[in-house]
Each structure stands twice: as structure tokens, then as C-alpha cells.
PDB file of N, CA and C in Angstrom:
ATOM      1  N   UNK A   1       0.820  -1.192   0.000  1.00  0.00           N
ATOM      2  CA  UNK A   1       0.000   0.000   0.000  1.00  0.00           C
ATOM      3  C   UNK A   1       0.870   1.265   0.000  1.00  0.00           C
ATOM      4  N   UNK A   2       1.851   1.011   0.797  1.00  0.00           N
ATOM      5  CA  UNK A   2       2.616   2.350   0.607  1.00  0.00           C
ATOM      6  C   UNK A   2       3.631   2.783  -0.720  1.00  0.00           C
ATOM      7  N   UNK A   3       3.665   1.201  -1.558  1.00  0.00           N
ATOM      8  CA  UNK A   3       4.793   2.021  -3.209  1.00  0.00           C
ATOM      9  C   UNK A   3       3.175   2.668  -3.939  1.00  0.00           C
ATOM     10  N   UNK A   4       1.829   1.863  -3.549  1.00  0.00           N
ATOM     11  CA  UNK A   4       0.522   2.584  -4.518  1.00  0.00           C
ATOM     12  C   UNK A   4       0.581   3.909  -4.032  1.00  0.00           C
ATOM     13  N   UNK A   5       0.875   4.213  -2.756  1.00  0.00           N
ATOM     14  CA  UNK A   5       0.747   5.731  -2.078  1.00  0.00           C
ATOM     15  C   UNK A   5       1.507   6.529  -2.434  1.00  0.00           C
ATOM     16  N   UNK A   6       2.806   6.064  -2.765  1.00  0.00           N
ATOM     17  CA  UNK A   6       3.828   6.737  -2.703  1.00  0.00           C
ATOM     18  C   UNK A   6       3.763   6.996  -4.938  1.00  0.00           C
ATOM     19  N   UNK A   7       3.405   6.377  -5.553  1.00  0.00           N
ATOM     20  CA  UNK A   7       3.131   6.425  -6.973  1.00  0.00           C
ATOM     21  C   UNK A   7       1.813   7.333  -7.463  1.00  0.00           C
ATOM     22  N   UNK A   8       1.086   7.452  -6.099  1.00  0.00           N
ATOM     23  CA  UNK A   8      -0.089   8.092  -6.527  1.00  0.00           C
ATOM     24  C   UNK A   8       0.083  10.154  -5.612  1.00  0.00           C
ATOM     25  N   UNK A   9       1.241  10.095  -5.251  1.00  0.00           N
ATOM     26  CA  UNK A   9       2.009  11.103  -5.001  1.00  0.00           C
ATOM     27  C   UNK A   9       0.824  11.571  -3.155  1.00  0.00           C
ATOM     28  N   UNK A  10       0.592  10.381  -3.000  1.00  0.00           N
ATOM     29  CA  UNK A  10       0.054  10.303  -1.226  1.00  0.00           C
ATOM     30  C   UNK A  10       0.992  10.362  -0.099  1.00  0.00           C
ATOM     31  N   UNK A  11       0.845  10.645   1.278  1.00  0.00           N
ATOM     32  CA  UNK A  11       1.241  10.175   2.264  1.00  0.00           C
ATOM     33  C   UNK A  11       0.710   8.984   3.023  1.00  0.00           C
ATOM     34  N   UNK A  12       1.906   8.217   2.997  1.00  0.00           N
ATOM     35  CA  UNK A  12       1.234   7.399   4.233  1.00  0.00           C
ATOM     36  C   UNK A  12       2.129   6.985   5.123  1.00  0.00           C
ATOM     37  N   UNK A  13       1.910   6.277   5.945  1.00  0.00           N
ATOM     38  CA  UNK A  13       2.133   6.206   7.666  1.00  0.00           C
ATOM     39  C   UNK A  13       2.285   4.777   7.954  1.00  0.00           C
ATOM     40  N   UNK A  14       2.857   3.960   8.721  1.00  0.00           N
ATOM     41  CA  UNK A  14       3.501   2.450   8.848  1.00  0.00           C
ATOM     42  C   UNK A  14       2.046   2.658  10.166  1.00  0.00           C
ATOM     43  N   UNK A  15       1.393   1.324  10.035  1.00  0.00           N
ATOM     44  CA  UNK A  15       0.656   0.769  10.932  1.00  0.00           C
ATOM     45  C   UNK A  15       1.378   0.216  12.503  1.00  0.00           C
ATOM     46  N   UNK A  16       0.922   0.566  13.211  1.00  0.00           N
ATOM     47  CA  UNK A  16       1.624  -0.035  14.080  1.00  0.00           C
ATOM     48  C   UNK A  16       0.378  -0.481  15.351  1.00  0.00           C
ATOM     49  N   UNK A  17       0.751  -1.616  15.443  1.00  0.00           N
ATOM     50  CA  UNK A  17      -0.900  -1.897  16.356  1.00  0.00           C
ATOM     51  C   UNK A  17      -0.189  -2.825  17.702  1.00  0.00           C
ATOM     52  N   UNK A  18       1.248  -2.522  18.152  1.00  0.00           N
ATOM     53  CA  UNK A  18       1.282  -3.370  19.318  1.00  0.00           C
ATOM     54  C   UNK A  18       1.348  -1.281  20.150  1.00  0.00           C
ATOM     55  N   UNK A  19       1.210  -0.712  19.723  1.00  0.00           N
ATOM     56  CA  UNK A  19       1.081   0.507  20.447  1.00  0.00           C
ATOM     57  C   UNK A  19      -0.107   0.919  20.947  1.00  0.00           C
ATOM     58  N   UNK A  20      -0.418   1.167  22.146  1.00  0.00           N
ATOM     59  CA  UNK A  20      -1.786   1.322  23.346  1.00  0.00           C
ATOM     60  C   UNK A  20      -1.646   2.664  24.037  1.00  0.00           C
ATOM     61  N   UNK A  21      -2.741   2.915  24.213  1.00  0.00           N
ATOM     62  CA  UNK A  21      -2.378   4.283  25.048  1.00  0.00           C
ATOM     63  C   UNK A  21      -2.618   3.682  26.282  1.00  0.00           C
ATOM     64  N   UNK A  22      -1.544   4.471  27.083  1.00  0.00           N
ATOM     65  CA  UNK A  22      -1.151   4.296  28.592  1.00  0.00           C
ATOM     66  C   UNK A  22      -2.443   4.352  29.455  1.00  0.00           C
ATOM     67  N   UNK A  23      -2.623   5.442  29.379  1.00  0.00           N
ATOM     68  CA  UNK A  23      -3.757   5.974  30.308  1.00  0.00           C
ATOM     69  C   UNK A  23      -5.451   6.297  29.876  1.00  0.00           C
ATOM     70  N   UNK A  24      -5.781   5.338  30.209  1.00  0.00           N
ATOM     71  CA  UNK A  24      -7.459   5.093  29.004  1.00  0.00           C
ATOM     72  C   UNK A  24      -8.313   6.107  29.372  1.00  0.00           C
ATOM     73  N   UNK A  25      -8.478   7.038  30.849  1.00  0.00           N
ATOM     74  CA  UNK A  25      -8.972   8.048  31.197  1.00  0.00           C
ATOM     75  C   UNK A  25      -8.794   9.041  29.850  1.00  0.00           C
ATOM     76  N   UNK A  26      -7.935   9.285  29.054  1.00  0.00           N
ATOM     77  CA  UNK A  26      -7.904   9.999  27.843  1.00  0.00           C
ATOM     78  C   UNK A  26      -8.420   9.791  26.817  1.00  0.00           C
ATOM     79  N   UNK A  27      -8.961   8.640  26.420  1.00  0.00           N
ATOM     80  CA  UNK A  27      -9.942   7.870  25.773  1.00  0.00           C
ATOM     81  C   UNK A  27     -10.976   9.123  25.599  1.00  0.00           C
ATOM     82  N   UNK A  28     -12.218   9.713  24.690  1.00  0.00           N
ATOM     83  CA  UNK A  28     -12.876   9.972  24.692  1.00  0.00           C
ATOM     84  C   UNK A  28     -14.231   9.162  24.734  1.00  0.00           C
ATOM     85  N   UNK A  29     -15.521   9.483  25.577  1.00  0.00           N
ATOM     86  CA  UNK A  29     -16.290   8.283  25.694  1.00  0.00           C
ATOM     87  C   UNK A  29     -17.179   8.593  25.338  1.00  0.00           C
ATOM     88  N   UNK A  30     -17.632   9.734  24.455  1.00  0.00           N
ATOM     89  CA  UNK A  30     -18.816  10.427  24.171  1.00  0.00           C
ATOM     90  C   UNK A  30     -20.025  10.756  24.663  1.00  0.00           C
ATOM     91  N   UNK A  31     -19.934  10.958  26.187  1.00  0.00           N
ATOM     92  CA  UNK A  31     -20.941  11.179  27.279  1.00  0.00           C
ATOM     93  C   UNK A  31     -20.708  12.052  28.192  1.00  0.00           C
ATOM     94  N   UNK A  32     -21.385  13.441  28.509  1.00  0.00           N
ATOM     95  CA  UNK A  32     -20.783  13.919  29.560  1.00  0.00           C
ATOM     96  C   UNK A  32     -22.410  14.364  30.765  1.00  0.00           C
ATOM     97  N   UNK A  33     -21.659  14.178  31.178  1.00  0.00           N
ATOM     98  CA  UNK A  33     -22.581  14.502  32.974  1.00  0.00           C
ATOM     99  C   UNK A  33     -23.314  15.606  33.015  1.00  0.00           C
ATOM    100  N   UNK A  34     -24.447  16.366  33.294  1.00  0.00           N
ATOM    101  CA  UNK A  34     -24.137  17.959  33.441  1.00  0.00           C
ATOM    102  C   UNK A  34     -24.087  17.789  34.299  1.00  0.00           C
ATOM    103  N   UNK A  35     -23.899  19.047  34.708  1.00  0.00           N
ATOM    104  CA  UNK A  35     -23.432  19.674  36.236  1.00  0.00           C
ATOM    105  C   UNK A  35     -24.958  19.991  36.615  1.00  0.00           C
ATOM    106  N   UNK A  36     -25.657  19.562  38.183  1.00  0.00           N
ATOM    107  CA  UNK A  36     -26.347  20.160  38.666  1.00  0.00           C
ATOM    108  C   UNK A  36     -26.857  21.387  38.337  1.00  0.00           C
ATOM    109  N   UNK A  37     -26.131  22.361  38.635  1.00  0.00           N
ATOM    110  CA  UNK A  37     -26.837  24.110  37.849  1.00  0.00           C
ATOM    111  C   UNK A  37     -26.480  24.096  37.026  1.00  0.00           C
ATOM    112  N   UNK A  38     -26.664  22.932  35.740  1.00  0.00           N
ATOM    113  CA  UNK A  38     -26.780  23.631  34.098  1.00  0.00           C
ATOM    114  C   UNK A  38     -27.717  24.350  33.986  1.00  0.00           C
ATOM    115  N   UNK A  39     -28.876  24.430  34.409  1.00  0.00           N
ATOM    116  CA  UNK A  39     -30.128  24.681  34.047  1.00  0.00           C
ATOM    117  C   UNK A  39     -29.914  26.241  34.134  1.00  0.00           C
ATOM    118  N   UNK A  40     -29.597  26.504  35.342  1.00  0.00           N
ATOM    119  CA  UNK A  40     -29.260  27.711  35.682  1.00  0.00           C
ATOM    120  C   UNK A  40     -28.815  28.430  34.973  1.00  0.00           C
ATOM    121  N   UNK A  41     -27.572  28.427  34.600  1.00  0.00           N
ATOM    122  CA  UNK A  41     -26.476  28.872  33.596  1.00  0.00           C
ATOM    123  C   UNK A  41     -27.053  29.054  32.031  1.00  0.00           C
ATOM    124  N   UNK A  42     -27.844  28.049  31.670  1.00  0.00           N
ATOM    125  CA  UNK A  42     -28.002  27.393  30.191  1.00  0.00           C
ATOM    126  C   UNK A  42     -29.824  27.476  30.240  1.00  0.00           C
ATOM    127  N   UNK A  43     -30.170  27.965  30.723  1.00  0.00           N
ATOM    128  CA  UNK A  43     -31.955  27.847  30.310  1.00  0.00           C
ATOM    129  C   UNK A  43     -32.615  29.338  30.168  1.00  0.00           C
ATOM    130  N   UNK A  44     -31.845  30.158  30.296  1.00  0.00           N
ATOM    131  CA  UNK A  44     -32.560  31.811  30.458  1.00  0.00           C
ATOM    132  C   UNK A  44     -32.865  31.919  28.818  1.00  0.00           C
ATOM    133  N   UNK A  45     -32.079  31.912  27.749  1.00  0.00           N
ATOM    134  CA  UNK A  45     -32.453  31.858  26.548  1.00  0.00           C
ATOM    135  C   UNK A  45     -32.746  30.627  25.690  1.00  0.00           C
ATOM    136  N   UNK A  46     -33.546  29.560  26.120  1.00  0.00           N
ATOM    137  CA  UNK A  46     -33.805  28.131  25.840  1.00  0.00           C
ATOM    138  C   UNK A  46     -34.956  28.404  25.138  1.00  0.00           C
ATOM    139  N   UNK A  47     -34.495  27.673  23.327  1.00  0.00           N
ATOM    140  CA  UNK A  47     -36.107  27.560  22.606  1.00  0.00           C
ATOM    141  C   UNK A  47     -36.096  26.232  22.761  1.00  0.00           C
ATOM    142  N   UNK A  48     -37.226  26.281  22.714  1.00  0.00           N
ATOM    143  CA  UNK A  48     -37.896  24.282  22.084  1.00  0.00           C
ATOM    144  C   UNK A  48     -39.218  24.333  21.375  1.00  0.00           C
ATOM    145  N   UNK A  49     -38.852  22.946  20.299  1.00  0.00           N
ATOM    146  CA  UNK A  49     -39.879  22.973  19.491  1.00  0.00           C
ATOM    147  C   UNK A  49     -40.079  21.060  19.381  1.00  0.00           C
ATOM    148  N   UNK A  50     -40.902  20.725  18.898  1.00  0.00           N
ATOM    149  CA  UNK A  50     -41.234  19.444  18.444  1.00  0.00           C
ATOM    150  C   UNK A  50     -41.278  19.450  16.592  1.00  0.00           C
ATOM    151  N   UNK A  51     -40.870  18.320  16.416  1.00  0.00           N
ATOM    152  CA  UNK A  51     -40.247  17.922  15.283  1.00  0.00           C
ATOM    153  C   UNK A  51     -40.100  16.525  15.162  1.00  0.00           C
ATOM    154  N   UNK A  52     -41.398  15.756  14.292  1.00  0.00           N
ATOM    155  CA  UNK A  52     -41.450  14.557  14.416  1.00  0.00           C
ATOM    156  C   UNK A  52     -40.708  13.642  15.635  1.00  0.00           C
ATOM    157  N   UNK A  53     -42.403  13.642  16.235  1.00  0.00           N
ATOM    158  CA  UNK A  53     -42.078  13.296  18.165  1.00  0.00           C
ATOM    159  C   UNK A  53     -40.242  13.948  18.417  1.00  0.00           C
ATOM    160  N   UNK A  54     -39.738  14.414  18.255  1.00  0.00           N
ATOM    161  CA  UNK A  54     -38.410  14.596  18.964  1.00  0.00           C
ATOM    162  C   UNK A  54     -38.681  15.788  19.315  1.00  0.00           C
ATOM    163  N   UNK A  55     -38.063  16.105  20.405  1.00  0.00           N
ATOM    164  CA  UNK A  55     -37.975  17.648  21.429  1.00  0.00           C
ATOM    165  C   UNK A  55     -36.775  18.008  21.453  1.00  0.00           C
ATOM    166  N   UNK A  56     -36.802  19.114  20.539  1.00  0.00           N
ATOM    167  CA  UNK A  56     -35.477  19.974  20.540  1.00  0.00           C
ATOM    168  C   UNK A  56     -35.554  21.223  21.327  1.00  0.00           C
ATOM    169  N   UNK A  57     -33.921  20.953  21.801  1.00  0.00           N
ATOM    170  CA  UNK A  57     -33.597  22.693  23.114  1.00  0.00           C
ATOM    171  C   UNK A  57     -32.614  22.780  22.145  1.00  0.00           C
ATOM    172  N   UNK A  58     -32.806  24.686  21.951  1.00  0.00           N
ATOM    173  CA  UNK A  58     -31.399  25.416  21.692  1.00  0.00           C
ATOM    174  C   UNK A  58     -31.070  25.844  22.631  1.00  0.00           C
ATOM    175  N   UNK A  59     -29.864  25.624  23.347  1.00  0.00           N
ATOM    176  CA  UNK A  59     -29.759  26.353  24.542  1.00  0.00           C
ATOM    177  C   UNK A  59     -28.069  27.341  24.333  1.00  0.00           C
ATOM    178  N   UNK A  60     -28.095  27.955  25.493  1.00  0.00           N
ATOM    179  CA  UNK A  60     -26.888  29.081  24.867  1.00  0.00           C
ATOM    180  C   UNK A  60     -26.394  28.827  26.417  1.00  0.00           C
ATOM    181  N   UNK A  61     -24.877  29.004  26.642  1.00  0.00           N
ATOM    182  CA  UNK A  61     -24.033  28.912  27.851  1.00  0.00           C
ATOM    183  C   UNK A  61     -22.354  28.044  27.751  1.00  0.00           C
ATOM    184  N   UNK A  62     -21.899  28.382  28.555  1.00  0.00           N
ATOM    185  CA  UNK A  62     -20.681  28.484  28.498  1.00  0.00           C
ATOM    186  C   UNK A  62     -20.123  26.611  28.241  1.00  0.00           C
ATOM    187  N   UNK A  63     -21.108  25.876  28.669  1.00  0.00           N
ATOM    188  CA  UNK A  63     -20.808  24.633  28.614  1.00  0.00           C
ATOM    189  C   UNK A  63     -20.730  24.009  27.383  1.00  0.00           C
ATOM    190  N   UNK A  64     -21.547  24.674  26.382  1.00  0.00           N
ATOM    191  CA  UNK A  64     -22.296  24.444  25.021  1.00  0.00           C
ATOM    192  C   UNK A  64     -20.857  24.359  24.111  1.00  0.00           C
ATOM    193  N   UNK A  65     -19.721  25.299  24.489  1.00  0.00           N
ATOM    194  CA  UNK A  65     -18.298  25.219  23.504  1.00  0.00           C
ATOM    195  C   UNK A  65     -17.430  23.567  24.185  1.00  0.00           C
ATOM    196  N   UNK A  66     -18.191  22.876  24.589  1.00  0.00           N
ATOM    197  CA  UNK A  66     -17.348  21.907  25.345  1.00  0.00           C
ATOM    198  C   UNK A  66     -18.175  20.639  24.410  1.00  0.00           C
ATOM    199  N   UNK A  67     -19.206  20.527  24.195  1.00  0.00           N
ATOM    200  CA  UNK A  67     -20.085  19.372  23.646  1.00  0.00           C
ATOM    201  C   UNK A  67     -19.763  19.238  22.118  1.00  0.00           C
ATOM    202  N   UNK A  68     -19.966  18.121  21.456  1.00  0.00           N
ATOM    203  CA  UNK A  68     -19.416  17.880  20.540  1.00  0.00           C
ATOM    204  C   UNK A  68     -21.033  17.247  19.676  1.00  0.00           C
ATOM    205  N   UNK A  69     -20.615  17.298  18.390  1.00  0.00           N
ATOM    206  CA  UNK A  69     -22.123  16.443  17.684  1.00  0.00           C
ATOM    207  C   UNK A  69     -21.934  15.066  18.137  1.00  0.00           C
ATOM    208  N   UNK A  70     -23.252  14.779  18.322  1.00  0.00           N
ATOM    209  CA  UNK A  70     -23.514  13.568  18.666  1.00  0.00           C
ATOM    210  C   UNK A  70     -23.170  12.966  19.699  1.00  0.00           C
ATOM    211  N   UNK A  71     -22.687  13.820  20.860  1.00  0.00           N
ATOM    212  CA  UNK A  71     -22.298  13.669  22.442  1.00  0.00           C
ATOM    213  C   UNK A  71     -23.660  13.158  23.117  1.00  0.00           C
ATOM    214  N   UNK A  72     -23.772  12.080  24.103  1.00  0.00           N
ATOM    215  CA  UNK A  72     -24.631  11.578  24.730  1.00  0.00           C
ATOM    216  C   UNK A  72     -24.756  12.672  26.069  1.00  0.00           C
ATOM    217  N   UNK A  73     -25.493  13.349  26.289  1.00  0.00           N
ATOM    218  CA  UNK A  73     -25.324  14.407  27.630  1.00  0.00           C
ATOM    219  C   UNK A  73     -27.029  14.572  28.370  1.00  0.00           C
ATOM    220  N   UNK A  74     -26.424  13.903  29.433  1.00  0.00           N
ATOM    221  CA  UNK A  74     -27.524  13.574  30.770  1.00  0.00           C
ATOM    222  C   UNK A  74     -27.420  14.248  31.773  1.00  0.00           C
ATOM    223  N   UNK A  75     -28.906  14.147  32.680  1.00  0.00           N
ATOM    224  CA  UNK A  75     -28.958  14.847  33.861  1.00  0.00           C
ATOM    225  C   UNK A  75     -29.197  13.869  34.597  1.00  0.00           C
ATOM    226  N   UNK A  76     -29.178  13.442  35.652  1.00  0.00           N
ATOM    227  CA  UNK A  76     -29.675  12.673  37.288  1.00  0.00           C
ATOM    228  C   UNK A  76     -29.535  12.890  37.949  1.00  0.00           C
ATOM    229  N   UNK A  77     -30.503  14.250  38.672  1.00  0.00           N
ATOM    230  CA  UNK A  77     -30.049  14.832  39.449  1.00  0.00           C
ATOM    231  C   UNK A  77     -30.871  14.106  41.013  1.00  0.00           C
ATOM    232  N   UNK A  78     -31.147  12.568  40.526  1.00  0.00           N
ATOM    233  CA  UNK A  78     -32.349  11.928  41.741  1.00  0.00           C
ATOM    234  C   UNK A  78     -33.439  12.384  41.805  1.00  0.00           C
ATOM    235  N   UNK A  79     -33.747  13.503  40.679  1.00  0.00           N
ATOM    236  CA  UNK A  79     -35.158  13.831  40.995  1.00  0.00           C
ATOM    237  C   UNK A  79     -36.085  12.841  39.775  1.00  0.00           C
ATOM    238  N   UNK A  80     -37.399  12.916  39.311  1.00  0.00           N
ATOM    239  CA  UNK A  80     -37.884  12.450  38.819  1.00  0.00           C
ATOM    240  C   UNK A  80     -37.949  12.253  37.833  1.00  0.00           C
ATOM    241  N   UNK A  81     -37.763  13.448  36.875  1.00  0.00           N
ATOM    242  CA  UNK A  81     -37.369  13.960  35.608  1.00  0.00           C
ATOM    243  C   UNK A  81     -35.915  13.870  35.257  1.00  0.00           C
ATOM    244  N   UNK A  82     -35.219  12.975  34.973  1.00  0.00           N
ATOM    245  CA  UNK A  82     -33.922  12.982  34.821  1.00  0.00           C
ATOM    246  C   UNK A  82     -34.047  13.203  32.864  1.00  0.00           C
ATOM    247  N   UNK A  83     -32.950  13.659  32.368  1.00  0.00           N
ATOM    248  CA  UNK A  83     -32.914  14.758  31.263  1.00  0.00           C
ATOM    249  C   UNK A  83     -31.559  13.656  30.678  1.00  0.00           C
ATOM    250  N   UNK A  84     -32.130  13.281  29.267  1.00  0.00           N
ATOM    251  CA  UNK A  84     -31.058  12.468  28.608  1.00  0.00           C
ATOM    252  C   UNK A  84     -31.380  13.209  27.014  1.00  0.00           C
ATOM    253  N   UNK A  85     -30.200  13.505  26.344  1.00  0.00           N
ATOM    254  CA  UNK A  85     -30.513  14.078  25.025  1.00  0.00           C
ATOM    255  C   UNK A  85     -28.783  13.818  24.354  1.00  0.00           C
ATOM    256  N   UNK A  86     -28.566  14.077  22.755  1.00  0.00           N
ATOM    257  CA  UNK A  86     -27.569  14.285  21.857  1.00  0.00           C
ATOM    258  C   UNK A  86     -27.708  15.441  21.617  1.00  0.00           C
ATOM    259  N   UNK A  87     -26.004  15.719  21.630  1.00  0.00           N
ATOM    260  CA  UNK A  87     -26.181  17.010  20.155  1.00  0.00           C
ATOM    261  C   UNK A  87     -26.162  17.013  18.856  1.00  0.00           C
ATOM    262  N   UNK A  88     -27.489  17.793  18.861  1.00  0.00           N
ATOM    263  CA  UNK A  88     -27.688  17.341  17.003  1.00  0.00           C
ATOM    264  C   UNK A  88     -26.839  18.955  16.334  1.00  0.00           C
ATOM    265  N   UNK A  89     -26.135  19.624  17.416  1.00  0.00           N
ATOM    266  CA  UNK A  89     -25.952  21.083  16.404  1.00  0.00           C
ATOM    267  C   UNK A  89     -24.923  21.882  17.428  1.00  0.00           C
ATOM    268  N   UNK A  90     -23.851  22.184  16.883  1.00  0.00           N
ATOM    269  CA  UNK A  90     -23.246  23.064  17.383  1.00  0.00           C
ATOM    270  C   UNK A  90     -22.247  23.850  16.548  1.00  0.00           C
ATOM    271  N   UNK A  91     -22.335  25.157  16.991  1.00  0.00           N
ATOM    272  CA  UNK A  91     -21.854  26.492  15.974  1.00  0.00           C
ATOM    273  C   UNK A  91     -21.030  26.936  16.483  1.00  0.00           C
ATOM    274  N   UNK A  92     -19.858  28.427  16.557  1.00  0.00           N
ATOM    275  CA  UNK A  92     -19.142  29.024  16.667  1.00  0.00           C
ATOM    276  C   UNK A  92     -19.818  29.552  18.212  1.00  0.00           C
ATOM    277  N   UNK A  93     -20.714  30.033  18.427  1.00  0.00           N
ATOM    278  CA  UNK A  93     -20.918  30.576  19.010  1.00  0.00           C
ATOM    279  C   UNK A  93     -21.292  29.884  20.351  1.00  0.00           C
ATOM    280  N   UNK A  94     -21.540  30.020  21.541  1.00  0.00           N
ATOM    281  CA  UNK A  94     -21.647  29.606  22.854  1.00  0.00           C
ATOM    282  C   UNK A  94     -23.065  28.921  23.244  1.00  0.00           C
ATOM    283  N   UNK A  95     -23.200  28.079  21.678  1.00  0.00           N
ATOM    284  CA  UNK A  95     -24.985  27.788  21.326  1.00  0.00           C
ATOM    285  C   UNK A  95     -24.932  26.508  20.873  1.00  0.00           C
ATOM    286  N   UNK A  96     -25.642  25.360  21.329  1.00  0.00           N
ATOM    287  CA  UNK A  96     -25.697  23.576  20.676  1.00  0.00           C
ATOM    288  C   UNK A  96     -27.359  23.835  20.620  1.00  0.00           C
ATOM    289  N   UNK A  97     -28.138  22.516  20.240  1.00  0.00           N
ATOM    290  CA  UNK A  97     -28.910  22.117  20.036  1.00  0.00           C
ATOM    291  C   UNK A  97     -28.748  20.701  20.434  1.00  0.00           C
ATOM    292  N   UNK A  98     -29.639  20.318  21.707  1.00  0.00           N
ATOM    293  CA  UNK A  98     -30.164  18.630  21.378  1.00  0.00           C
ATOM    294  C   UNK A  98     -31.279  18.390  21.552  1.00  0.00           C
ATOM    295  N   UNK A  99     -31.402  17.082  21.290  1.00  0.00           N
ATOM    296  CA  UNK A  99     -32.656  16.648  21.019  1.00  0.00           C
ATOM    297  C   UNK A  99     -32.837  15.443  22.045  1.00  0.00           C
TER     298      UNK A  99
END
């Protein structure tokens, strides 16, 4: 693969698969926690709409530059209503969307 790469004027890179990362905490796992007072922080300018049965929040706050598309991001805060959604949208600005 690498004389086809190297003829087709590509880069490529030697496989190497006895190499592991040390410390798996660095792993990305695509889920993050909120924090208790997200709501707080992140609900003063909150739209929502419905869109074939799905319930979408735009929400705006400082946490929103940290989430990624398609991040699994939950609430349990022991109360009744515990809050599980993805991000279906995130922009430049301090603004996601999930659903």
C-alpha cells in the first residue's frame, strides 16, 4: 500500500498496532454529565420545538463550547425527571442544540 501511495504522489504512515495508550482516562467516551446548575447557567435563553415526536432545546451557555455532535449528555439529578438528550448542532458561538 505504501509504493501505490507513494506512486499516486500520497502520504502514508507504517501501521503499528502493538502501540496502546497508557492511560485510558484519555480515551474519549462520548458522554458527559451535566453539572447540577446547568439549568441555571443554560436555560434563560432556551427555545424548544417538536419535530417529528423529537424535542429539541437550543440552549446558549458556556458549557455548550465543550459538547461535541452527537455527544450523549444527561442529567440525574435523583429527581424524577432525569434529562437524557444528543447534540444534534453546534456552531461558533456559545450555542448547541439537542434533542
Amino acid at each position: 500500500m505504501r509504493i501505490k501511495a507513494r506512486a499516486l504522489g500520497l502520504e502514508a504512515q507504517d501501521y503499528f498496532n502493538d502501540k496502546v495508550l497508557e492511560d485510558t482516562d484519555l480515551l474519549y467516551t462520548g458522554v458527559l454529565q451535566l453539572p447540577a446548575d446547568f439549568w441555571e447557567h443554560h436555560g434563560k435563553d432556551m427555545k424548544s420545538w417538536i419535530k417529528e415526536s423529537h424535542t429539541f432545546y437550543q440552549i446558549r451557555g458556556p458549557l455548550c463550547g465543550a459538547m461535541f455532535i452527537n455527544q450523549f449528555v444527561f442529567s440525574e439529578d435523583g429527581g424524577a425527571n432525569p434529562f437524557y438528550a444528543v447534540v444534534c448542532e453546534q456552531d461558533d458561538q456559545p450555542r448547541c442544540c439537542v434533542r
